[in-house]
C-alpha atoms as a PDB file:
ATOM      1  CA  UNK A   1       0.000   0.000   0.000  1.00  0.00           C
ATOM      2  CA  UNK A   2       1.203   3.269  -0.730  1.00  0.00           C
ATOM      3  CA  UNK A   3       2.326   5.419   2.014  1.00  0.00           C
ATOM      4  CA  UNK A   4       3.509   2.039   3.843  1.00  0.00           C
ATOM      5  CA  UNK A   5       6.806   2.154   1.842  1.00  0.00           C
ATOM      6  CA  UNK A   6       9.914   2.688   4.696  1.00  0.00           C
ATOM      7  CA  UNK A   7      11.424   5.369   2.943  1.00  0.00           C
ATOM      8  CA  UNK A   8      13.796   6.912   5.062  1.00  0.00           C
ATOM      9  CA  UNK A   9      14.495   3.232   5.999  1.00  0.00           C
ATOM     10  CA  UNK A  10      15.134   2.458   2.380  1.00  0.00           C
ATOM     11  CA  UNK A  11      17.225   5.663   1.694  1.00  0.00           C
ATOM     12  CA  UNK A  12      19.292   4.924   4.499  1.00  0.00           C
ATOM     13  CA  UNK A  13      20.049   1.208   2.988  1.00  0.00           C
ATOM     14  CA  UNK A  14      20.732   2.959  -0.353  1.00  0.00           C
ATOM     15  CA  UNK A  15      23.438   5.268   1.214  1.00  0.00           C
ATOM     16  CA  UNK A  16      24.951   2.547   2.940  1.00  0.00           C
ATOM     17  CA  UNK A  17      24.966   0.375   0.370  1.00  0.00           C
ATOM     18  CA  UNK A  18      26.592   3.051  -2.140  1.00  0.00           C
ATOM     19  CA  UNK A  19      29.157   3.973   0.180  1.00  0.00           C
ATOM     20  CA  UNK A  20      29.963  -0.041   0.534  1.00  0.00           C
ATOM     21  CA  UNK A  21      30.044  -0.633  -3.462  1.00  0.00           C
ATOM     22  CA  UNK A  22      27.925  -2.723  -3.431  1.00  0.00           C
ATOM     23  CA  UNK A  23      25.161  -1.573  -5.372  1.00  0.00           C
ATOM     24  CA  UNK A  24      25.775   0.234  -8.495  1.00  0.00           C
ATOM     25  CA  UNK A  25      23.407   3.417  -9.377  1.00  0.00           C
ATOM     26  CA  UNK A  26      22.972   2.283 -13.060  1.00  0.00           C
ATOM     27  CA  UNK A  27      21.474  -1.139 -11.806  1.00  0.00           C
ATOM     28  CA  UNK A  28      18.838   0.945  -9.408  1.00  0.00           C
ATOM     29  CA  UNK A  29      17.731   3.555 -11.030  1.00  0.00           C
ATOM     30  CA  UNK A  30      15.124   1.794 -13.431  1.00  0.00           C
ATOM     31  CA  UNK A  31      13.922   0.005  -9.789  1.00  0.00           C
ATOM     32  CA  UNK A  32      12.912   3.815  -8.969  1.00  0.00           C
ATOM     33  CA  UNK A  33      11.580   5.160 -11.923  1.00  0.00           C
ATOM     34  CA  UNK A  34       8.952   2.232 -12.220  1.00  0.00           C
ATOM     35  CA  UNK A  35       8.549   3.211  -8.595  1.00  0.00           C
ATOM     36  CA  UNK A  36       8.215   6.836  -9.353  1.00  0.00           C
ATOM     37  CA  UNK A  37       6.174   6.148 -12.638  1.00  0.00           C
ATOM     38  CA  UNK A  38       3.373   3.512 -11.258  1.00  0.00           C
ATOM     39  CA  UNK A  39       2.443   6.060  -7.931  1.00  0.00           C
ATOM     40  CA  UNK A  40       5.044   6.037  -5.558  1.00  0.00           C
ATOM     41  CA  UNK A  41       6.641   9.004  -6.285  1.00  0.00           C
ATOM     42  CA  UNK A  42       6.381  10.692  -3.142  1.00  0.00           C
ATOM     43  CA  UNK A  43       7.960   7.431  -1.073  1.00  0.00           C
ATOM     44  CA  UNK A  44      10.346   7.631  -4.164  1.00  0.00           C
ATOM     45  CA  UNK A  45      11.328  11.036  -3.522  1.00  0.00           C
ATOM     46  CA  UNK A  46      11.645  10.652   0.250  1.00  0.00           C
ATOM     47  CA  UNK A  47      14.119   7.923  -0.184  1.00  0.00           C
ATOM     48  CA  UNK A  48      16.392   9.941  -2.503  1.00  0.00           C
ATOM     49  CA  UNK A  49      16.019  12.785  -0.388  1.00  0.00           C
ATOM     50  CA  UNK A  50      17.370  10.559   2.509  1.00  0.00           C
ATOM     51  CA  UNK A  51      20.012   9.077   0.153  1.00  0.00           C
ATOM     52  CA  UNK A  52      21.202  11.840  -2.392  1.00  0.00           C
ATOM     53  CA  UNK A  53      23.673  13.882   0.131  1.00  0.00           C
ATOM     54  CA  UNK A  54      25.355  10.656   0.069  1.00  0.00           C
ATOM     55  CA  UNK A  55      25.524   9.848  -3.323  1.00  0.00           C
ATOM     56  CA  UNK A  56      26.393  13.197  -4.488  1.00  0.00           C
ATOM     57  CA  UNK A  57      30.016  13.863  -5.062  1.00  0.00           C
ATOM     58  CA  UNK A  58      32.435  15.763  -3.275  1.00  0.00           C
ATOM     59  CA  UNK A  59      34.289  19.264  -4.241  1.00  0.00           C
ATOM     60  CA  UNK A  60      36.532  18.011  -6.880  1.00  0.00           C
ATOM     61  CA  UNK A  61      35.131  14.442  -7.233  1.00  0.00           C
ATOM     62  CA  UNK A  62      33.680  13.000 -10.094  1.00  0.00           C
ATOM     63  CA  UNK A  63      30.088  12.094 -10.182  1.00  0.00           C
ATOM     64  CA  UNK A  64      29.607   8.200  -9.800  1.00  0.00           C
ATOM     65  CA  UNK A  65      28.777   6.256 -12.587  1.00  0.00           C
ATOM     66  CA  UNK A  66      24.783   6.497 -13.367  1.00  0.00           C
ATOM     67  CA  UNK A  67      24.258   9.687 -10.911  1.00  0.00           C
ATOM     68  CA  UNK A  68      23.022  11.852 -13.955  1.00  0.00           C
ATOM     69  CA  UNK A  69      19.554   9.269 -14.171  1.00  0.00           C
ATOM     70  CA  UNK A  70      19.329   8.787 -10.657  1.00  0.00           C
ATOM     71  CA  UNK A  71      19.133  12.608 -10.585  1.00  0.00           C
ATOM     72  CA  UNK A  72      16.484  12.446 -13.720  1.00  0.00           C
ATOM     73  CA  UNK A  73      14.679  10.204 -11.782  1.00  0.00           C
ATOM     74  CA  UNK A  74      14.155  12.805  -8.629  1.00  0.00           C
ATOM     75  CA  UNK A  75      12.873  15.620 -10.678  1.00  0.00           C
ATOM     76  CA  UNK A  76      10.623  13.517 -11.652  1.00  0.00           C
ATOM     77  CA  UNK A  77       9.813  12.307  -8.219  1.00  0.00           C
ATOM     78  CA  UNK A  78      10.312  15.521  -6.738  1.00  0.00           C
ATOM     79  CA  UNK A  79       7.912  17.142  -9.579  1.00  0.00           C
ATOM     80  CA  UNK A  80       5.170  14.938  -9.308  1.00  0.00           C
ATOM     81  CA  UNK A  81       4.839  14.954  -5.338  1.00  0.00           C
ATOM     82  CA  UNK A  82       5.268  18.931  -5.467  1.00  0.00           C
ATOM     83  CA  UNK A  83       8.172  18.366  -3.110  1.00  0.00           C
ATOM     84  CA  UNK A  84      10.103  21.668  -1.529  1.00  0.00           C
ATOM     85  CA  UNK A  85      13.901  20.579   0.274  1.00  0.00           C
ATOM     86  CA  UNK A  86      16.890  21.175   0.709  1.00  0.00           C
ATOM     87  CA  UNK A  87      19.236  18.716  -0.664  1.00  0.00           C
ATOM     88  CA  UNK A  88      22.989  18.926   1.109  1.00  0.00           C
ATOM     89  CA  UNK A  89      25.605  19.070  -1.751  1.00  0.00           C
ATOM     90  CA  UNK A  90      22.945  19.366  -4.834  1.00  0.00           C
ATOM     91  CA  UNK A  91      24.053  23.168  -5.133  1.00  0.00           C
ATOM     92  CA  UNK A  92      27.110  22.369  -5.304  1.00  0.00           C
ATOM     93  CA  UNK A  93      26.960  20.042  -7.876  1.00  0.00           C
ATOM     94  CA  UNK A  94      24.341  22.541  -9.767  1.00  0.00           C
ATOM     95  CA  UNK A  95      27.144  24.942  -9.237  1.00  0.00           C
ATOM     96  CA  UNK A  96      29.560  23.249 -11.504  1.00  0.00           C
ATOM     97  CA  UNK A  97      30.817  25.396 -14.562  1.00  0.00           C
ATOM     98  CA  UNK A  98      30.636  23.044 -17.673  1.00  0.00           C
ATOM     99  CA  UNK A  99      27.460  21.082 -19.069  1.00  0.00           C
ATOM    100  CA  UNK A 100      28.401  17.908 -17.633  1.00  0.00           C
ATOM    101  CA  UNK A 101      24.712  15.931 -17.544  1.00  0.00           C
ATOM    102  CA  UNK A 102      25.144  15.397 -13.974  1.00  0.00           C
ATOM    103  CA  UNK A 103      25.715  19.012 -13.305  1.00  0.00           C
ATOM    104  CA  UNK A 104      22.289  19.585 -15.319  1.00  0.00           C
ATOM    105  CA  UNK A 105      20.188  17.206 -13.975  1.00  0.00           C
ATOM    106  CA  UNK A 106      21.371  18.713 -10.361  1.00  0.00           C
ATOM    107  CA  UNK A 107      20.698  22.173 -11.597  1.00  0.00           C
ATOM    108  CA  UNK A 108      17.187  21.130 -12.555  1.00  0.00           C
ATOM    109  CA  UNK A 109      16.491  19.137  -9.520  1.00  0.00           C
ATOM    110  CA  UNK A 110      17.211  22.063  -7.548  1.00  0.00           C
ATOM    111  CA  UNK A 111      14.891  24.690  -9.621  1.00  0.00           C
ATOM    112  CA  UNK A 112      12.388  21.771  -8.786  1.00  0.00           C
ATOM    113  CA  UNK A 113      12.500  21.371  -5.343  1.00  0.00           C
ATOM    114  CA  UNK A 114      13.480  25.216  -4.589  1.00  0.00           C
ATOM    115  CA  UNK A 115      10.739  27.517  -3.352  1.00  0.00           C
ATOM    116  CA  UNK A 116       9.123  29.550  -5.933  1.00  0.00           C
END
């Protein structure tokens, strides 16, 4: 039932599990836009909301591999549940000179979930 999804439960295992290698963000992704796509996009957003600070990169690090659709996958997410946050790190990533996809799918995450 919707609303029963654990989603800072699941974000948490996401993090954890990134930050272990031992799940790979390209392999995921799909898992949450079928999520996202079939109704659950507000548990969907609250688990990357939980998990994105740690998934983002650091000052000088490269994105991980699959980050840019992960991020695709929270605007839509964050779109569809009207979501407003405050994502550690996503303005920094946004902030990135260049027109590196991840660095545009930040930068459009953050007009999404910015207040108007």
């Amino acid at each position: 039932m919707l609303g029963e999804l654990p989603a800072d439960d699941l974000g948490r295992a996401l993090e954890q599990l990134f930050r272990l290698d031992a799940v790979k963000l390209n392999r995921i992704t799909p898992a949450l836009e079928e999520l996202t796509l079939s109704g659950a996009h507000t548990e969907t957003w609250a688990m990357l909301a939980r998990a994105l600070p740690a998934l983002l990169p650091a000052a000088g690090d490269r994105p991980a591999t699959g980050l840019a659709d992960l991020l695709a996958v929270a605007v839509k997410a964050a779109a569809l549940a009207g979501a407003r946050a405050d994502v550690p790190g996503l303005a920094e990533l946004a902030a990135r000179k260049g027109r590196s996809r991840p660095a545009e799918e930040a930068r459009g995450l953050l007009q999404t979930i910015s207040p108007a």
